[in-house]
C-alpha atoms as a PDB file:
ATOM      1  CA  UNK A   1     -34.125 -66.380 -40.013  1.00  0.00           C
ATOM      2  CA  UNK A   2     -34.401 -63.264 -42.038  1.00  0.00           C
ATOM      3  CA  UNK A   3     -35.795 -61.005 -39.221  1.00  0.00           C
ATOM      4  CA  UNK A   4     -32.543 -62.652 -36.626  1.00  0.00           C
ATOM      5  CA  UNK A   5     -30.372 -61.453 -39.642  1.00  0.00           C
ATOM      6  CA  UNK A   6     -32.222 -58.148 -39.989  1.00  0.00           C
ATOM      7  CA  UNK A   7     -32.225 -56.938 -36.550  1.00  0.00           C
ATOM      8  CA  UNK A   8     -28.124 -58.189 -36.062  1.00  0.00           C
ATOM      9  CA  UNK A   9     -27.545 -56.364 -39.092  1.00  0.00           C
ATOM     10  CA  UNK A  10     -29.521 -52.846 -37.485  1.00  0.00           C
ATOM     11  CA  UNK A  11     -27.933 -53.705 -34.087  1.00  0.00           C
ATOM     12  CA  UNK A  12     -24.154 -53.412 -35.644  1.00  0.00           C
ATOM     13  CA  UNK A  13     -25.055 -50.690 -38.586  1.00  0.00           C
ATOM     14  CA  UNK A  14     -26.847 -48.458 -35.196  1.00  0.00           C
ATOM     15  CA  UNK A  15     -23.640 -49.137 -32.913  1.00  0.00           C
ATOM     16  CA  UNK A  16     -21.309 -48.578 -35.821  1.00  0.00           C
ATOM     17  CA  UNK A  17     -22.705 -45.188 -36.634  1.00  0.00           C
ATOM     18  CA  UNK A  18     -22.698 -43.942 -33.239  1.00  0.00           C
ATOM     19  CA  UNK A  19     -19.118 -45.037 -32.766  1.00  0.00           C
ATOM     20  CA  UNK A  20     -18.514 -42.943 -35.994  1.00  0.00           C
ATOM     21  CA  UNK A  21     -19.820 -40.004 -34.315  1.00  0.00           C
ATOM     22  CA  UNK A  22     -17.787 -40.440 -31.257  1.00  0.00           C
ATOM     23  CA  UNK A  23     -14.575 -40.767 -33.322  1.00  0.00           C
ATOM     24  CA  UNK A  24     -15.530 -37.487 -35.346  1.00  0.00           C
ATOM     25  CA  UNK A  25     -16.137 -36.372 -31.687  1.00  0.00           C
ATOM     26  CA  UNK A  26     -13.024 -37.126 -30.517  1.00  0.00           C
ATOM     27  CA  UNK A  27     -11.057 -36.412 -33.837  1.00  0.00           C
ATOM     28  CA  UNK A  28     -12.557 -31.997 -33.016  1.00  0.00           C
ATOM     29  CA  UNK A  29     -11.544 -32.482 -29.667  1.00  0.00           C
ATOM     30  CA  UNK A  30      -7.555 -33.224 -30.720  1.00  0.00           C
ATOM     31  CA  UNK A  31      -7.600 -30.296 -32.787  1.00  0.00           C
ATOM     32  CA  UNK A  32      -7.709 -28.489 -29.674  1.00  0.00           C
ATOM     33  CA  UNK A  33      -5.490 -30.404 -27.522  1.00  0.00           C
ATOM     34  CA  UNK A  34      -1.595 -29.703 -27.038  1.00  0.00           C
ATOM     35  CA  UNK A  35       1.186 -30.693 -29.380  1.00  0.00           C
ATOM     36  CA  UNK A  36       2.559 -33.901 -27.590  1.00  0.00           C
ATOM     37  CA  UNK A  37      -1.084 -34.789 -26.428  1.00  0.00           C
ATOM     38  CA  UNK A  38      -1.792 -34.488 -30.669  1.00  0.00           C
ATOM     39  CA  UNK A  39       0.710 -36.935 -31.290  1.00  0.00           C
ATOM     40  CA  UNK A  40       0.171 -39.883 -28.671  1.00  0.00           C
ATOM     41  CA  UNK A  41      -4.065 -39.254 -29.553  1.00  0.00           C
ATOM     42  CA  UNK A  42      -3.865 -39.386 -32.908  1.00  0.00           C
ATOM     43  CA  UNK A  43      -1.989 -42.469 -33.087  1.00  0.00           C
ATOM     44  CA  UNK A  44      -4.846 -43.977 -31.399  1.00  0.00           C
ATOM     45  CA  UNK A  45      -7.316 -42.299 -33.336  1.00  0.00           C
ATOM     46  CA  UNK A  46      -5.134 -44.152 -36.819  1.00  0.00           C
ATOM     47  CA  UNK A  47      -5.340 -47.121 -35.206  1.00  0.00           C
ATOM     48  CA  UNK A  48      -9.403 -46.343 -34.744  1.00  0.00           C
ATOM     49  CA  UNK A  49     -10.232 -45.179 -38.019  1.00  0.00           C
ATOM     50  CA  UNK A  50      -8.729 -48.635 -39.202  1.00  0.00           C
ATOM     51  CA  UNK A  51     -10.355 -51.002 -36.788  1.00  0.00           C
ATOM     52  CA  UNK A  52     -13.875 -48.792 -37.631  1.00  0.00           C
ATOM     53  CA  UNK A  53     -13.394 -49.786 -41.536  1.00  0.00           C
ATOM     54  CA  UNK A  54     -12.686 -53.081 -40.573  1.00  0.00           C
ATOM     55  CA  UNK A  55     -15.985 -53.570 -38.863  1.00  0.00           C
ATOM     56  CA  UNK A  56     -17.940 -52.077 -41.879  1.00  0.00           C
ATOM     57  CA  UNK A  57     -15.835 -54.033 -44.377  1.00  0.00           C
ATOM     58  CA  UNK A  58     -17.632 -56.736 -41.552  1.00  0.00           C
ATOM     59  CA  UNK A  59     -20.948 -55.025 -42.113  1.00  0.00           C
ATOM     60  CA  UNK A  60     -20.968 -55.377 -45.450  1.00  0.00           C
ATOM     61  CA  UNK A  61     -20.025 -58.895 -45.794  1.00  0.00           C
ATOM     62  CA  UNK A  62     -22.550 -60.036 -43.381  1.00  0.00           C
ATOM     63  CA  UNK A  63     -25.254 -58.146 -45.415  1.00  0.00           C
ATOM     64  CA  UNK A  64     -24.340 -59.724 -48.642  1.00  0.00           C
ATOM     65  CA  UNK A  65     -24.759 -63.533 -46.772  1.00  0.00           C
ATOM     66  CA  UNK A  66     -28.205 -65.208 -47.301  1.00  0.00           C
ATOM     67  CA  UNK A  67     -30.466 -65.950 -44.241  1.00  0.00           C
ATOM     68  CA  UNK A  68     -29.123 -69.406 -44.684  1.00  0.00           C
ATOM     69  CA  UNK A  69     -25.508 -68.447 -44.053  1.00  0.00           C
ATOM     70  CA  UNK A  70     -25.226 -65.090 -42.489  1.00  0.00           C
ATOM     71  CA  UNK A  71     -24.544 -66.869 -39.272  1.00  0.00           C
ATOM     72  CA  UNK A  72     -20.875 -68.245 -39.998  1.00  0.00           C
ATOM     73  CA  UNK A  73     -19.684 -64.843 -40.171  1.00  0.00           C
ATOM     74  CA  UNK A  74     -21.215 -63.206 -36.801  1.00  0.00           C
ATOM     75  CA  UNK A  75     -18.111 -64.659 -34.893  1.00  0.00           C
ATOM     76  CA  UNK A  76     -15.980 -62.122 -37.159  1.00  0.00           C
ATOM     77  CA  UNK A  77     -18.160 -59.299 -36.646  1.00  0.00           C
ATOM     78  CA  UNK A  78     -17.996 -59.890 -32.958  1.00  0.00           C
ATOM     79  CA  UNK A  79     -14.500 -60.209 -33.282  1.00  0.00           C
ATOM     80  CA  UNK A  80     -14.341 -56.196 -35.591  1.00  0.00           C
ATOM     81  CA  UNK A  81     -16.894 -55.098 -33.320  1.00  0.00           C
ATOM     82  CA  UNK A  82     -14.734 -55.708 -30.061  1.00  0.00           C
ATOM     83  CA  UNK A  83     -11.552 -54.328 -31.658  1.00  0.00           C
ATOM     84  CA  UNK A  84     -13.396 -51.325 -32.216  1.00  0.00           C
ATOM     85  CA  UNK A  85     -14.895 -50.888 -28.848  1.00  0.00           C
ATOM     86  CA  UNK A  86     -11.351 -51.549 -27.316  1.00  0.00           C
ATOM     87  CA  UNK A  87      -9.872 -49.090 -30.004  1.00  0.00           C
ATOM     88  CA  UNK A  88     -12.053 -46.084 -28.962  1.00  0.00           C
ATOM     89  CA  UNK A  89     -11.559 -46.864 -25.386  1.00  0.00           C
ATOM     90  CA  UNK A  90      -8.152 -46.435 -25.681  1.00  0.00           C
ATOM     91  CA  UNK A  91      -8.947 -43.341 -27.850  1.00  0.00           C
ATOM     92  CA  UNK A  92     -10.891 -41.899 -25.340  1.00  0.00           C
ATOM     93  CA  UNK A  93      -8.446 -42.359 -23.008  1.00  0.00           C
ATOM     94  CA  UNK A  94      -5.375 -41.082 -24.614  1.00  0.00           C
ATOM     95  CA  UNK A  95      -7.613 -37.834 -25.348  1.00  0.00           C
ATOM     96  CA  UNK A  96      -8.170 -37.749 -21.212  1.00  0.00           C
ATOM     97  CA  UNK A  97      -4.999 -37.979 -20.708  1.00  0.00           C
ATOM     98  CA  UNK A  98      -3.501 -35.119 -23.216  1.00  0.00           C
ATOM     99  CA  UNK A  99      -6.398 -32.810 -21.622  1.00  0.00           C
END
């Protein structure tokens, strides 16, 4: 049970920081873009900064369960996780779109 919980926790914590590094990413890129492009983008980057805390507020929680219990919360990870991937999907492409 403890390696299960180890490598879900890696899994997120791995995903997590690379989606950190794409919204830093993306955050350089609308300092370049166009004034009404700037506005509609970082809306969506707000709204992506939120749903990425959410998922580590996840992250954390799940590491603080025991190996006996960490399960009951994976369907709110998930749940984080997904936001997030929807979140900088629409990032991205409100960033395509002001370019």
């Amino acid at each position: 049970m403890i390696d299960k919980k180890k490598a879900y926790e890696e899994r997120v914590e791995s995903q997590l920081k690379a989606w950190s590094a794409e919204i830093d990413r993306m955050k350089a890129e609308l300092q370049c873009a166009a004034a009404d492009a700037k506005i509609k983008a970082q809306d969506k980057l707000d709204e992506l900064t939120h749903k990425r805390d959410s998922a580590q507020r996840k992250l954390e929680e799940l590491k603080l369960r025991s190996a006996d219990a960490w399960e009951e919360i994976t369907d709110d990870v998930e749940r984080a996780w997904g936001d997030l991937k929807d979140a900088i999907k629409g990032a991205r492409d409100a960033l395509k779109k002001g370019a």
